[in-house]
Protein backbone atom coordinates (compact mmCIF):
# COMPACT_ATOMS: atom_id res chain seq x y z
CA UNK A 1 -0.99 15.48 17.65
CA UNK A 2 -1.00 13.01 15.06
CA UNK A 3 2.47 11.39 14.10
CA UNK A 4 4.14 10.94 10.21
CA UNK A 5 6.26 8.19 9.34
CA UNK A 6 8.13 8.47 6.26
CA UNK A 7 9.15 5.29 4.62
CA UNK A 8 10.84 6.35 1.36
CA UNK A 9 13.86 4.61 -1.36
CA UNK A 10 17.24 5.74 0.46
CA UNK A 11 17.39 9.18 1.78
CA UNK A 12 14.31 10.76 0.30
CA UNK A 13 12.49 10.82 3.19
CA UNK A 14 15.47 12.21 5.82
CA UNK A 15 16.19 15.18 2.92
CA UNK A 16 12.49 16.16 3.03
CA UNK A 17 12.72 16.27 6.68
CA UNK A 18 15.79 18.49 6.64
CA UNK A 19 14.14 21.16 4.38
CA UNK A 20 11.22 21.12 6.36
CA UNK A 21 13.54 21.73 8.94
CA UNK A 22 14.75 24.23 6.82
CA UNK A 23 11.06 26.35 6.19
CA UNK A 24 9.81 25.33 9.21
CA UNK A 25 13.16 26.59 10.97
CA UNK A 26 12.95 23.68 13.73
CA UNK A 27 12.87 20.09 13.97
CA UNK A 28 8.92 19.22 14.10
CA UNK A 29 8.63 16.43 16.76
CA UNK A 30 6.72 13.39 16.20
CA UNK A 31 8.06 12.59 12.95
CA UNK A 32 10.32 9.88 11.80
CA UNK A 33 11.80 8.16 9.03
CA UNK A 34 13.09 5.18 7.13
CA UNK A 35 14.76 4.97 4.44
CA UNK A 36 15.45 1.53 2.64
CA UNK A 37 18.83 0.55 0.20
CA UNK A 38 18.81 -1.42 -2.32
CA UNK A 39 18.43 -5.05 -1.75
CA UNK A 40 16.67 -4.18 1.65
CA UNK A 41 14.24 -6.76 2.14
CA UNK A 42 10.70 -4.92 3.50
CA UNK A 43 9.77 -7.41 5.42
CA UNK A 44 13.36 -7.66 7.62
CA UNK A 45 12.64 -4.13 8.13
CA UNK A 46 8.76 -4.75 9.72
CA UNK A 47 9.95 -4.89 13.24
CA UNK A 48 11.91 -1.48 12.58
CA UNK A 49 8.96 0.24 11.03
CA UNK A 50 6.62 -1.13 13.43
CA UNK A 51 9.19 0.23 16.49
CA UNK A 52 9.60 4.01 15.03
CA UNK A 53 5.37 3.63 14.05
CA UNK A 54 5.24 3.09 17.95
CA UNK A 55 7.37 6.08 19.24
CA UNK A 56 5.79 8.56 16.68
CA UNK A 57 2.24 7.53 17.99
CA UNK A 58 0.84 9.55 20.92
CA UNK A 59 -2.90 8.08 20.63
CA UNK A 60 -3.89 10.53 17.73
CA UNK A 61 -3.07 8.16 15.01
CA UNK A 62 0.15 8.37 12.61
CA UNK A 63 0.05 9.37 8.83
CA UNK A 64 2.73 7.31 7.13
CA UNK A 65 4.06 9.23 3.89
CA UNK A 66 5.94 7.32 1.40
CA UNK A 67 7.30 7.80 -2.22
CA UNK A 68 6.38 5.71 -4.98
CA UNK A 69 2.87 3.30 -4.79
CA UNK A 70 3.79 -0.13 -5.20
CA UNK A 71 7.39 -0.12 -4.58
CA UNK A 72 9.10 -1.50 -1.91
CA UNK A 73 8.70 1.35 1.04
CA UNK A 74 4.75 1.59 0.10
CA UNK A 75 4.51 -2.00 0.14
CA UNK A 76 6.38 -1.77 3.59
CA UNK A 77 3.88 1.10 4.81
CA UNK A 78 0.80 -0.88 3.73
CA UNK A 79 1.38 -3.70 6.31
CA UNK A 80 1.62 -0.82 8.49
CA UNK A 81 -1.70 0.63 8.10
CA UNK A 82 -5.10 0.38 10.41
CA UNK A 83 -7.98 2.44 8.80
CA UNK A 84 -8.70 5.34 11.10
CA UNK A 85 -5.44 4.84 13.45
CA UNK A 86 -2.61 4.89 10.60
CA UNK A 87 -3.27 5.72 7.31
CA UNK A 88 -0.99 6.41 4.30
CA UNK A 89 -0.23 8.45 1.41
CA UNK A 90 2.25 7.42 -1.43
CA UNK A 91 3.78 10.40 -3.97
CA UNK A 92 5.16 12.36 -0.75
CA UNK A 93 6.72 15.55 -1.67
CA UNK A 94 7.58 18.64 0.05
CA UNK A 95 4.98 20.30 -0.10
CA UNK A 96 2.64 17.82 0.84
CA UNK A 97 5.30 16.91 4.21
CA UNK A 98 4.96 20.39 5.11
CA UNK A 99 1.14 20.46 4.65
CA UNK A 100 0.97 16.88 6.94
CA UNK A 101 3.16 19.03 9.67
CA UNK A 102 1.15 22.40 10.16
CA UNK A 103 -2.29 20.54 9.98
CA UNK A 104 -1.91 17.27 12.67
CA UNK A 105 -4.04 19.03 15.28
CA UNK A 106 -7.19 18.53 13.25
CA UNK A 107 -8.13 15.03 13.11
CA UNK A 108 -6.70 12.19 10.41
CA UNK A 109 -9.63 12.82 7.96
CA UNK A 110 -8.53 16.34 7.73
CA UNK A 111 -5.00 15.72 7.84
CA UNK A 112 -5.58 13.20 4.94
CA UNK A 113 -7.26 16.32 2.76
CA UNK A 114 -4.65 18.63 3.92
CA UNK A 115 -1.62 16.59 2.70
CA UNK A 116 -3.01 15.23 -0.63
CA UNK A 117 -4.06 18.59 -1.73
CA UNK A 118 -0.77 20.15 -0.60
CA UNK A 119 0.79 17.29 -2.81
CA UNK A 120 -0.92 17.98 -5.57
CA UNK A 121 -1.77 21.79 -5.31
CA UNK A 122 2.08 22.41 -5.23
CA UNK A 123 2.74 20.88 -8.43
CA UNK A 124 2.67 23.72 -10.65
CA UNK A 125 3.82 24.75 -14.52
CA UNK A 126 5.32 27.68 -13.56
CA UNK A 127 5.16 29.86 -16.77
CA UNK A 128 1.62 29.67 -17.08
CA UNK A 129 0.11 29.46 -13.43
């Protein structure tokens, strides 16, 4: 099973995880996150996310999720990633975490699909859809 880092401002990324949690109704294994404060330099916190990248990686490969492109946790994923072993996605939202959980058994490329289009797909006007 592939692993998911999330690497989001603050507590973004542990609040997605608990209502995943929530829908899900378990803790999905595999799946950690970080979460940096203000001031938080990214690259004190390299060995970190390099350590939880490590313990969320069976050999499938890791998707690391973060929030904003650019900004300080994306800029701390990208020296993460390794096309075809980690890749990322920036603009995480639920909908697109809980689309990365129920489709890690089918390969990163996949996976990669799966998430963005559950990102996007469950951003709706909701009067008019």
């Amino acid at each position: 099973m592939i692993g998911i880092l999330l690497i989001t401002h603050e507590t973004l990324g542990e609040s997605l995880l608990q209502c995943a949690c929530h829908v899900l109704n378990r803790r999905p294994d595999q799946v950690m996150q970080l979460g940096l404060a203000p001031g938080d330099d990214p690259n004190d916190l390299l060995p970190l996310a390099r350590k939880l990248l490590e313990m969320v990686d069976t050999g499938e490969g890791v998707l690391v999720l973060t929030d904003i492109y650019g900004a300080s946790p994306a800029n701390l994923a990208a020296k993460l990633l390794d096309p075809g072993r980690v890749e990322g996605l920036a603009g995480v939202n639920l909908p697109m975490l809980l689309r990365a959980l129920t489709s890690r058994d089918k390969g990163m490329e996949n996976l990669i699909k799966r998430a963005t289009g559950g990102g996007r797909d469950g951003v709706l006007d909701m009067l008019r859809h």
